[in-house]
Protein backbone atom coordinates (compact mmCIF):
# COMPACT_ATOMS: atom_id res chain seq x y z
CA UNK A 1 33.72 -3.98 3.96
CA UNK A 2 34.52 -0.27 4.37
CA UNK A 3 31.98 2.36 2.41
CA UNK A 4 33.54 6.46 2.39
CA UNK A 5 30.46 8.19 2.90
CA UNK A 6 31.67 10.88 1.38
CA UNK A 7 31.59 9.04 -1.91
CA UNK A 8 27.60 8.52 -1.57
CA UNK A 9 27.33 12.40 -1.31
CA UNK A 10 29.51 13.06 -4.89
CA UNK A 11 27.98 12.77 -7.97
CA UNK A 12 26.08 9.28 -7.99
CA UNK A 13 23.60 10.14 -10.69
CA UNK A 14 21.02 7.30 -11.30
CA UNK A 15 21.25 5.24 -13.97
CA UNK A 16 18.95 4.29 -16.89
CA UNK A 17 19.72 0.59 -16.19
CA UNK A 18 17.87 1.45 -12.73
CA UNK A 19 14.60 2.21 -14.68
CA UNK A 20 11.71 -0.56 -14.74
CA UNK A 21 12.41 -2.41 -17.42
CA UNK A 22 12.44 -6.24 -16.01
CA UNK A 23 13.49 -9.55 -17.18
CA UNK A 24 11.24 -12.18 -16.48
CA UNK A 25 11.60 -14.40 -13.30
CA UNK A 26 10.14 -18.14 -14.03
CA UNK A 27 7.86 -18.00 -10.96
CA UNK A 28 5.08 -16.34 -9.64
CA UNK A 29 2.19 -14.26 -10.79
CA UNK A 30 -0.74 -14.57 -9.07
CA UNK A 31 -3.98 -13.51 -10.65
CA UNK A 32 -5.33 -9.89 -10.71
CA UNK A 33 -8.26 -8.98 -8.31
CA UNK A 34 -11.96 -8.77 -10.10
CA UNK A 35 -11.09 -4.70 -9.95
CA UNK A 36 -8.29 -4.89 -11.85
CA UNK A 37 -6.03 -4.57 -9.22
CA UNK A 38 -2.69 -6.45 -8.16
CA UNK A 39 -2.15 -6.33 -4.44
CA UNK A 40 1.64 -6.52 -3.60
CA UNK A 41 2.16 -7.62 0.37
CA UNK A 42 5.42 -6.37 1.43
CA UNK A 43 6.54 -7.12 4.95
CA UNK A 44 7.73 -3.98 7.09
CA UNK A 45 8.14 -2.79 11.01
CA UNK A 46 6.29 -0.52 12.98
CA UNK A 47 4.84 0.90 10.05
CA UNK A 48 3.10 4.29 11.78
CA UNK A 49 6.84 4.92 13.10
CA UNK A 50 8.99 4.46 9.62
CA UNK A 51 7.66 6.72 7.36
CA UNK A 52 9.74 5.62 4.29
CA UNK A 53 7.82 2.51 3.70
CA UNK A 54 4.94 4.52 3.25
CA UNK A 55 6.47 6.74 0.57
CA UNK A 56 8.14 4.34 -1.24
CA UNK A 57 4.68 2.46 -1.42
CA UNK A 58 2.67 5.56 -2.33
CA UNK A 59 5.48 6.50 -4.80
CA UNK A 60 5.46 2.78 -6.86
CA UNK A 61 1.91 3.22 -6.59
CA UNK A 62 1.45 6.12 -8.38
CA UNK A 63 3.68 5.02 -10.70
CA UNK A 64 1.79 1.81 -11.39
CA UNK A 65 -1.91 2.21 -11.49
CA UNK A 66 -3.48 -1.12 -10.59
CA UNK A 67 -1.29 -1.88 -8.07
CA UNK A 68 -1.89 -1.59 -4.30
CA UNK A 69 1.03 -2.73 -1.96
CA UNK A 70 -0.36 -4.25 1.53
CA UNK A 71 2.11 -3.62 4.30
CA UNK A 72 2.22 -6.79 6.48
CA UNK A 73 3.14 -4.99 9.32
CA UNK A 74 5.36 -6.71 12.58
CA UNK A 75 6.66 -5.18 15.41
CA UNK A 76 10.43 -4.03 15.31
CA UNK A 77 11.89 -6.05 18.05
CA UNK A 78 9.93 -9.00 17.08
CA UNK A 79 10.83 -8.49 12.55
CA UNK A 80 13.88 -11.05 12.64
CA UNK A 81 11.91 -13.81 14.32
CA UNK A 82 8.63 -13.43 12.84
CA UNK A 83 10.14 -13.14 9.05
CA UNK A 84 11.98 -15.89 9.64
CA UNK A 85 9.32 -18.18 10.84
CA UNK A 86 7.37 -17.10 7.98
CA UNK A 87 9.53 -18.42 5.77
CA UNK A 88 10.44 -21.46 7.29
CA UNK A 89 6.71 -21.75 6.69
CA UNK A 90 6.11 -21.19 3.76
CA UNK A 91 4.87 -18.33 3.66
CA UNK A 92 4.39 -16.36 -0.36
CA UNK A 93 4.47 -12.35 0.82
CA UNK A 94 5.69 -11.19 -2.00
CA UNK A 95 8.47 -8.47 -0.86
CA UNK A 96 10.71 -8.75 2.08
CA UNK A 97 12.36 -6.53 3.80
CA UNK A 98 16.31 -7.00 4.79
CA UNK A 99 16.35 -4.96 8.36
CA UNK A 100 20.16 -6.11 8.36
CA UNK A 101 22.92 -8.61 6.45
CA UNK A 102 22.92 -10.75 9.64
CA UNK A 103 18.86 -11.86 8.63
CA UNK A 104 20.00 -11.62 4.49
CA UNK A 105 22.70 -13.98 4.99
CA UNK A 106 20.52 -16.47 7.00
CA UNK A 107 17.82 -16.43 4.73
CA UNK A 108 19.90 -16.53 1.75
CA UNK A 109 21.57 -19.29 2.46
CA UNK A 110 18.10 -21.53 2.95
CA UNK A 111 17.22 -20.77 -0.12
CA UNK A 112 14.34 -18.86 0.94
CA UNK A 113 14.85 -15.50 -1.27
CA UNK A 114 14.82 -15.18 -4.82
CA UNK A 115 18.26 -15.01 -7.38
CA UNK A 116 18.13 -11.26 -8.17
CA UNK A 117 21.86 -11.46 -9.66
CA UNK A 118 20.53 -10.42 -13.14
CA UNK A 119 18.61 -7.41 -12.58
CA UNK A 120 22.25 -6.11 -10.83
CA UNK A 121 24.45 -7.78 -13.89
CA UNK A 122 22.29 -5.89 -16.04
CA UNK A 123 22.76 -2.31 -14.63
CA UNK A 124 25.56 -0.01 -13.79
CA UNK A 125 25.33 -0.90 -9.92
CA UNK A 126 28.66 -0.34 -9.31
CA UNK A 127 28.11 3.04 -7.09
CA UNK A 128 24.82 1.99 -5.37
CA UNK A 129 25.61 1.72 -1.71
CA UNK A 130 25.68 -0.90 0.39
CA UNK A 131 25.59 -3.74 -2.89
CA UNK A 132 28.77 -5.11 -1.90
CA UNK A 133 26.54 -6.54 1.34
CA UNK A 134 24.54 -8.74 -0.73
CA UNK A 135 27.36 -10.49 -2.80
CA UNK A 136 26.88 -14.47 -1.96
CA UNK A 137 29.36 -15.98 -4.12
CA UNK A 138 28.47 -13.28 -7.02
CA UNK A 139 24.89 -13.67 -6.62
CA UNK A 140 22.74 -11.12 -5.30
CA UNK A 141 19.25 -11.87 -3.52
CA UNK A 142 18.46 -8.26 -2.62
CA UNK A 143 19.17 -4.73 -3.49
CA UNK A 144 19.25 -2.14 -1.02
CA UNK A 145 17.37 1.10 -1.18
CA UNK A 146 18.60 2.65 2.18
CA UNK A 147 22.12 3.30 3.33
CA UNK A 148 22.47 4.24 7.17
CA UNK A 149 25.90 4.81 9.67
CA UNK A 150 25.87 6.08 12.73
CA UNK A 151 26.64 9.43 14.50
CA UNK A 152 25.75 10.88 17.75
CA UNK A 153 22.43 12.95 18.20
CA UNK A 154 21.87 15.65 20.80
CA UNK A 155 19.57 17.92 22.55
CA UNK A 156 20.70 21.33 22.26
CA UNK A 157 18.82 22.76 24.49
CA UNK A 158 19.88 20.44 27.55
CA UNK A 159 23.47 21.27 26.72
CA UNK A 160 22.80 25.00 26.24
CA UNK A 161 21.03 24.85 30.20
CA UNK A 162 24.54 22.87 31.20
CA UNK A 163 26.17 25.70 30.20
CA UNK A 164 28.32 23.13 28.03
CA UNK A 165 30.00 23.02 24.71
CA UNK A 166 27.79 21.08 21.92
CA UNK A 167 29.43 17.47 21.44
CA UNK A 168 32.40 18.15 18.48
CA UNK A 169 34.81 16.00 18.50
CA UNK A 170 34.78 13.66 21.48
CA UNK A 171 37.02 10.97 22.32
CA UNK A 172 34.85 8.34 23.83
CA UNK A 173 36.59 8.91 27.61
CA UNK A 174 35.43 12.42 27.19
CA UNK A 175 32.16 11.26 25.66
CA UNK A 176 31.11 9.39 29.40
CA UNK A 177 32.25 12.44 31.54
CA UNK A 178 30.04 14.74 29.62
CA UNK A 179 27.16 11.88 30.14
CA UNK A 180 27.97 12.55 33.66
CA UNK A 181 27.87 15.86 33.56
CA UNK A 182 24.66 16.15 31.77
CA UNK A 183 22.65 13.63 33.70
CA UNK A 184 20.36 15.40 36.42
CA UNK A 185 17.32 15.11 37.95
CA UNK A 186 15.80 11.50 39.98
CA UNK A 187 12.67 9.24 39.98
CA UNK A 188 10.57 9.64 36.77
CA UNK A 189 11.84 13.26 36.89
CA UNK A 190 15.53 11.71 35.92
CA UNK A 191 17.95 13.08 32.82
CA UNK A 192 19.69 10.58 31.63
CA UNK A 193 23.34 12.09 30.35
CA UNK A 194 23.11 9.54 27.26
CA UNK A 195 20.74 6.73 25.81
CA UNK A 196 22.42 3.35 24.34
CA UNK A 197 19.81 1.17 22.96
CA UNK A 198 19.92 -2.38 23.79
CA UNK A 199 21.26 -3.68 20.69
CA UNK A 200 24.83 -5.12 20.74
CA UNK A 201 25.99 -3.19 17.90
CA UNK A 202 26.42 0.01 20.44
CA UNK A 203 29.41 -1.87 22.09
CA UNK A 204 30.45 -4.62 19.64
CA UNK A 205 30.04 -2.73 16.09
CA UNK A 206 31.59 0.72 17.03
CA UNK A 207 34.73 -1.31 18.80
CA UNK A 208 35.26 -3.00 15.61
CA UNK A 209 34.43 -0.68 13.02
CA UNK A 210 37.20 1.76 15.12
CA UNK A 211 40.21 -0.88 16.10
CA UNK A 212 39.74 -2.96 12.97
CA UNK A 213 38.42 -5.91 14.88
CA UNK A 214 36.63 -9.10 12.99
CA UNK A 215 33.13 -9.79 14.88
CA UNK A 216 33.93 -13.05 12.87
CA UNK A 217 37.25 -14.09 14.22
CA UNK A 218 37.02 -15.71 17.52
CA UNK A 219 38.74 -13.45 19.16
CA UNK A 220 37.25 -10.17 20.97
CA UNK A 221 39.92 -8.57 23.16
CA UNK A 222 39.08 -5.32 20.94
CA UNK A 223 35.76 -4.97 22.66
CA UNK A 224 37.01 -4.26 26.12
CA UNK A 225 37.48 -0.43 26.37
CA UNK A 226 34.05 -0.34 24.59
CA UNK A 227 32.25 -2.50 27.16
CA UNK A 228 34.08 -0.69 30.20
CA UNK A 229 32.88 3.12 28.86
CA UNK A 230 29.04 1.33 28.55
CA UNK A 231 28.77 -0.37 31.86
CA UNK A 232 30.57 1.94 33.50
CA UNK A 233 28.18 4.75 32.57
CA UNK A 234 25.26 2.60 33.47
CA UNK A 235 26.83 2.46 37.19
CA UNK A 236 27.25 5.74 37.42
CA UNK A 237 24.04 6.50 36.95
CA UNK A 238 24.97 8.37 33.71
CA UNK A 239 23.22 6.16 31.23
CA UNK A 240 19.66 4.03 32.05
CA UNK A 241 20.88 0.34 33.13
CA UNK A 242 20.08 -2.71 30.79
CA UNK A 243 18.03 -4.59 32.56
CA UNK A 244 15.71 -1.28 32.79
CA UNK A 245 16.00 -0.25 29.02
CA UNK A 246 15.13 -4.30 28.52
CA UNK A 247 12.40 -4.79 31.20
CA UNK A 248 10.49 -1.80 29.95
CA UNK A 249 11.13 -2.11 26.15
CA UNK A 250 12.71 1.29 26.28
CA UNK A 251 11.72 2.83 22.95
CA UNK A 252 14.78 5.26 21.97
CA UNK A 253 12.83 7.69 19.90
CA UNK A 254 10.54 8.71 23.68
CA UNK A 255 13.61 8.53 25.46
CA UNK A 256 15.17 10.78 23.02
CA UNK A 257 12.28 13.48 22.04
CA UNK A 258 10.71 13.59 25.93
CA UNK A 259 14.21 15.24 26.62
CA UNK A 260 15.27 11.89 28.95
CA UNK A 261 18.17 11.94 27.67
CA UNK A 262 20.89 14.82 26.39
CA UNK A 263 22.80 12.66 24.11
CA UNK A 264 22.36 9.03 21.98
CA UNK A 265 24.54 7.06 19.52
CA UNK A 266 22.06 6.20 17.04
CA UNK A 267 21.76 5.53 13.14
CA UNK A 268 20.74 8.17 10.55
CA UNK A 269 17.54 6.59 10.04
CA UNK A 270 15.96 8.22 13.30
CA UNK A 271 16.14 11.52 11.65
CA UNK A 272 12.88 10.69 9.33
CA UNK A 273 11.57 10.33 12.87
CA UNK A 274 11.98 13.10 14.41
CA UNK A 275 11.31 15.13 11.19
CA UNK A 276 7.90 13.39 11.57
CA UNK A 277 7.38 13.69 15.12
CA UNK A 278 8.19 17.77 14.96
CA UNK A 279 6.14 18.45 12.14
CA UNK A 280 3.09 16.52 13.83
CA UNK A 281 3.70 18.10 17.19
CA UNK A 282 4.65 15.32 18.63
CA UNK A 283 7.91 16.55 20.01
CA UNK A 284 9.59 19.78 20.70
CA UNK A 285 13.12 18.59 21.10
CA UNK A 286 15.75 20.96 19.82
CA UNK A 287 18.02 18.37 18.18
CA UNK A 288 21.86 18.15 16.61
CA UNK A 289 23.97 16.14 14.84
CA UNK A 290 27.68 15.38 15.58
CA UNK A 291 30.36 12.71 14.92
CA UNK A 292 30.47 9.43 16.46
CA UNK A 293 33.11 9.88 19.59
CA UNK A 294 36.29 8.12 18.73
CA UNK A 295 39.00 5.98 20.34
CA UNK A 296 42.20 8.51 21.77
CA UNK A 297 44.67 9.12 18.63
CA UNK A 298 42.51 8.50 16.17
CA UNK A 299 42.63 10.88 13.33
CA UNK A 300 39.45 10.34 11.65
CA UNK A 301 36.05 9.95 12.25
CA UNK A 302 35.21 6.23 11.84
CA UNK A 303 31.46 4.46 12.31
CA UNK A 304 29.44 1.71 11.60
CA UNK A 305 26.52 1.50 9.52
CA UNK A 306 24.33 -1.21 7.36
CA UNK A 307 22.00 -1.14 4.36
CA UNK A 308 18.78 -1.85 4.15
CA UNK A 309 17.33 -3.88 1.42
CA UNK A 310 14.01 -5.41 -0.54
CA UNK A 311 14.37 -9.30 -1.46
CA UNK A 312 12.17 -11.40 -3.59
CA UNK A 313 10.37 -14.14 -1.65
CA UNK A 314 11.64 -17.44 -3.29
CA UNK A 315 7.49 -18.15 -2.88
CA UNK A 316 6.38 -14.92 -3.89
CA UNK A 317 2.86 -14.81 -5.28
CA UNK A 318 3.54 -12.09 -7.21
CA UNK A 319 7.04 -12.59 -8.32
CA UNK A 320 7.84 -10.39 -11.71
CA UNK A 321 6.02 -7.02 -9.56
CA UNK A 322 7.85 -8.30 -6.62
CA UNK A 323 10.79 -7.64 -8.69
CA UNK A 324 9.67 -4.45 -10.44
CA UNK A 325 9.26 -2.90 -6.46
CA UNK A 326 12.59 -4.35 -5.65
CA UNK A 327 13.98 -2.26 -8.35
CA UNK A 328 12.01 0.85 -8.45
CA UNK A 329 13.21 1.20 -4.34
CA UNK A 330 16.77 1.22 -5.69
CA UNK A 331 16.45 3.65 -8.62
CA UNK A 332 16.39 7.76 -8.72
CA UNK A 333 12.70 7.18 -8.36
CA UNK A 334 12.90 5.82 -4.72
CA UNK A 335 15.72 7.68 -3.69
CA UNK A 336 13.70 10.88 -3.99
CA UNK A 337 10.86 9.70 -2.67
CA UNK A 338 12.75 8.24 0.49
CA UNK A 339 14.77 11.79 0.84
CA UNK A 340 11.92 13.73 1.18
CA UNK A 341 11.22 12.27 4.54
CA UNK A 342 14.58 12.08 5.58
CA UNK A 343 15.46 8.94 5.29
CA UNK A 344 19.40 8.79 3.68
CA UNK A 345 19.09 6.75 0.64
CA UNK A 346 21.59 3.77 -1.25
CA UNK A 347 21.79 5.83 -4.02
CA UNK A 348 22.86 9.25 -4.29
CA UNK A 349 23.17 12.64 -6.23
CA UNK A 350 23.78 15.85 -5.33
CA UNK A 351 20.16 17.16 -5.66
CA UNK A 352 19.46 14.50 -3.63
CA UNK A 353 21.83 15.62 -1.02
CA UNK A 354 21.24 19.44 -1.20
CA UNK A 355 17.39 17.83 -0.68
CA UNK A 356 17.86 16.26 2.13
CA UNK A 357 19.92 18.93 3.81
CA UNK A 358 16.73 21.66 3.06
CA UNK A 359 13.66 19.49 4.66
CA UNK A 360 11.54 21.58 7.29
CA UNK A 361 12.50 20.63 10.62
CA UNK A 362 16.41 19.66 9.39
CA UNK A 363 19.68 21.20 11.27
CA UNK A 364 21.86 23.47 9.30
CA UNK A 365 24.71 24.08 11.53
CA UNK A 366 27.97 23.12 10.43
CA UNK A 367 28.44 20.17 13.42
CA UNK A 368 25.31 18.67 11.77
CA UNK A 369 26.45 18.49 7.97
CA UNK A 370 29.96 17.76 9.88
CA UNK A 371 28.78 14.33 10.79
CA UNK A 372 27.20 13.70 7.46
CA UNK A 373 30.50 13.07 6.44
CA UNK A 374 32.46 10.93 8.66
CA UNK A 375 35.85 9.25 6.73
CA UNK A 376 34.62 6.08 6.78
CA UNK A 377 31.85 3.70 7.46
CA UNK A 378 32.63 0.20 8.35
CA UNK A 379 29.75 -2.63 7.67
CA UNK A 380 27.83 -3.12 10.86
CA UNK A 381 28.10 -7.37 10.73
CA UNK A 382 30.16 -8.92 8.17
CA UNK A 383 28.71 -11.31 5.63
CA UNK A 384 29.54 -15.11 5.61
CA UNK A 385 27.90 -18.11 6.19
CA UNK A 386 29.41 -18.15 9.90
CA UNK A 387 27.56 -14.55 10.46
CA UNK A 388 24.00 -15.78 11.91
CA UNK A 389 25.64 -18.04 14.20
CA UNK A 390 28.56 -15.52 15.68
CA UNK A 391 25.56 -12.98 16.04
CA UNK A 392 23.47 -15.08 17.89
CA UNK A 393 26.66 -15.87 20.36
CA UNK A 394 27.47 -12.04 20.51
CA UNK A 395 24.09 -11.41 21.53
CA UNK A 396 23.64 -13.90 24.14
CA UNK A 397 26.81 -12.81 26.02
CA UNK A 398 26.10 -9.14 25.64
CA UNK A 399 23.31 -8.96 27.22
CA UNK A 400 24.73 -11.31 30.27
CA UNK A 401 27.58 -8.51 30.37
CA UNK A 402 24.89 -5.12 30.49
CA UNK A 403 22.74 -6.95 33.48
CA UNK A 404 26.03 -7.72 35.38
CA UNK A 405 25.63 -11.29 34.98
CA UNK A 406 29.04 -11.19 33.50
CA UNK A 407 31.63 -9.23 34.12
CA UNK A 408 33.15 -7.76 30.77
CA UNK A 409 36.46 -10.03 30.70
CA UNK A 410 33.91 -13.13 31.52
CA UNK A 411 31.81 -12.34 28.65
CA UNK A 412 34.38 -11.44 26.19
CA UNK A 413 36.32 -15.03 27.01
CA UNK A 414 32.98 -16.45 26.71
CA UNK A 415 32.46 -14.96 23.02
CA UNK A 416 36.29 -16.33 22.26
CA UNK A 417 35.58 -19.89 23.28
CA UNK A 418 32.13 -20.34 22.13
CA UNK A 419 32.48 -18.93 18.49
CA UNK A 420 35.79 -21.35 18.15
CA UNK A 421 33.97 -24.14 19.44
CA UNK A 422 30.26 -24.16 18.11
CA UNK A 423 31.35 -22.21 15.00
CA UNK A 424 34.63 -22.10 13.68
CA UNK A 425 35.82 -25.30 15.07
């Protein structure tokens, strides 16, 4: 699935079908406390360090007296597993967070979530972003409430002590020799030239969101050049090795705002971060915004990105408010309170746009709103019933690849025979 990003920033207004009215959902509806209240337990990640959970929750809050949402809060690297043993358990939190498709399809499929197909059928959904993810068949167990792609952050003032150009533009050949260039320094005093985060989607998304590749297909020739650029920045010093970034649980938010590193591919959802981190003094990094580097010839800017949803737990104790969050994330309502702590949401409108653009802390040179608006956006992980499977290969034989295990051709011919084999086959 392709999204133009461009189309999220024109004229999206939010619909009246998006408002609170709900239809009622068979199941669920656990008692009130002796208060009066209604506690709602939503599961999120690092909670402290994602600021839109918390203004979603105080915004459906206000708007619902009597309701307090409990955060059931798990540890980013840890969400996938821990969600997904909770369910396999049994588990009745009412409100679940989709971090990616790759987790909605698998839990989907189990029959773990609950059918939210009407509350879309019923509304004018058509131009909410990132919808098309949750399609199973035409039903939909989620709606998403965030919309994120990628692009390639800076720090200005590292590049303005380089004496070098700010990053417009790049190919991704001249992409590594600025990492070179910028990288400086040894020991614990080291600059790293660029950051990429351990995930697999720095290498394996980007390559196929920019040659057209299926992650899907059994066949990844198209992630070579990607995989060569990566490992061959990590031997040159240029970029902090895998094994390192692994060992250490390198957090890309310190690397990034303790000036360790002068550039990082990264989605748009960091920038609630570090508008949180600079307004609480946290940080002093003078940051930028600017295009994803592309593959030689191409003549647009192409990326990868993912929504971000709220399912219904099929065992939800609270099922009907489960479903009145679910929606209330999606609608104008949400999207304004998400904005406001710059966090880009599914659905758009100008004012929402000209919002975002004029938080405190936000860049306003042209480079920045440049790579707001990339051409097109590519889904991170395609959705089928094959995708938790193929991810779990990908995964596996990435990370053999970035510690050297394997070199790039091994790995890749790895990827080709296991996904025929113990997938497709």
């Amino acid at each position: 699935m392709t999204t133009s990003t461009r189309h999220l920033t024109k004229g999206l207004a939010a619909t009246a079908a998006l408002a609170l009215a709900l239809t009622a959902c068979g199941s669920g509806g656990g008692e009130p406390a002796a208060d009066g209240t209604t506690t709602l337990t939503v599961t999120v990640w690092n909670l402290a360090k994602t600021p839109e959970f918390k203004a979603l929750f105080d915004a459906f809050q206000k708007a619902n007296p009597g309701v307090k949402i409990q955060p059931v809060d798990i540890l980013a690297d840890d969400y996938p597993e821990k969600v997904t043993t909770m369910l396999a358990g049994g588990d009745k939190t009412d409100v679940i967070t989709m971090k990616n498709v790759t987790d909605y399809s698998r839990y989907s499929s189990r029959g773990q979530l609950a059918d939210l197909t009407d509350l879309v059928k019923s509304a004018d959904t058509s131009k909410l972003a990132g919808l098309d993810a949750f399609d199973v068949s035409g039903k939909y167990f989620a709606l998403p409430y965030r919309q994120d792609f990628w692009l390639l952050y800076y720090n200005k003032k590292l590049f303005d002590e380089a004496g070098t150009e700010y990053p417009d533009g790049l190919t991704w050949d001249e992409y590594a020799e600025l990492a070179k260039k910028l990288t400086k320094g040894e020991g614990s005093e080291k600059v790293y030239g660029t950051y990429h985060h351990t995930w697999r989607s720095v290498v394996q998304a980007v390559s196929a969101a920019q040659t057209g590749g299926d992650q899907l297909g059994g066949d990844y020739a198209f992630f070579t050049d990607q995989y060569t650029m990566a490992v061959g920045l990590q031997q040159a010093g240029a970029a902090i090795d895998f094994g390192t970034a692994t060992s250490q649980k390198s957090d890309y938010r310190t690397m990034f705002e303790t000036a360790k590193t002068a550039m990082m591919p990264m989605g748009t959802w960091y920038i609630s971060g570090i508008l949180e981190a600079k307004a609480g003094g946290a940080t002093d990094v003078e940051w930028g915004l600017a295009p994803m580097p592309q593959r030689p010839g191409a003549t647009e800017v192409t990326t990868f990105g993912s929504p971000t949803a709220f399912a219904v737990n099929n065992r939800a104790e609270h099922a009907d408010l489960a479903r009145k969050f679910v929606q209330f994330a999606a609608s104008q309502a949400g999207a304004e309170a998400i904005t406001k702590v710059g966090v880009v949401p599914a659905l758009q409108s100008p004012e929402i746009t000209e919002a975002y653009f004029a938080l405190d802390g936000m860049p306003t040179d042209e480079l920045s709103k440049k790579a707001f608006e990339p051409d097109k956006v590519v889904l991170e992980m395609p959705v089928s019933e094959h995708t938790s499977d193929v991810d779990t290969i990908l995964n596996e034989e990435h990370q053999l690849i970035m510690v050297g295990d394997k070199t790039a051709a091994e790995g890749i011919q790895s990827m080709n025979d296991r996904v025929k084999s113990e997938v497709l086959d």
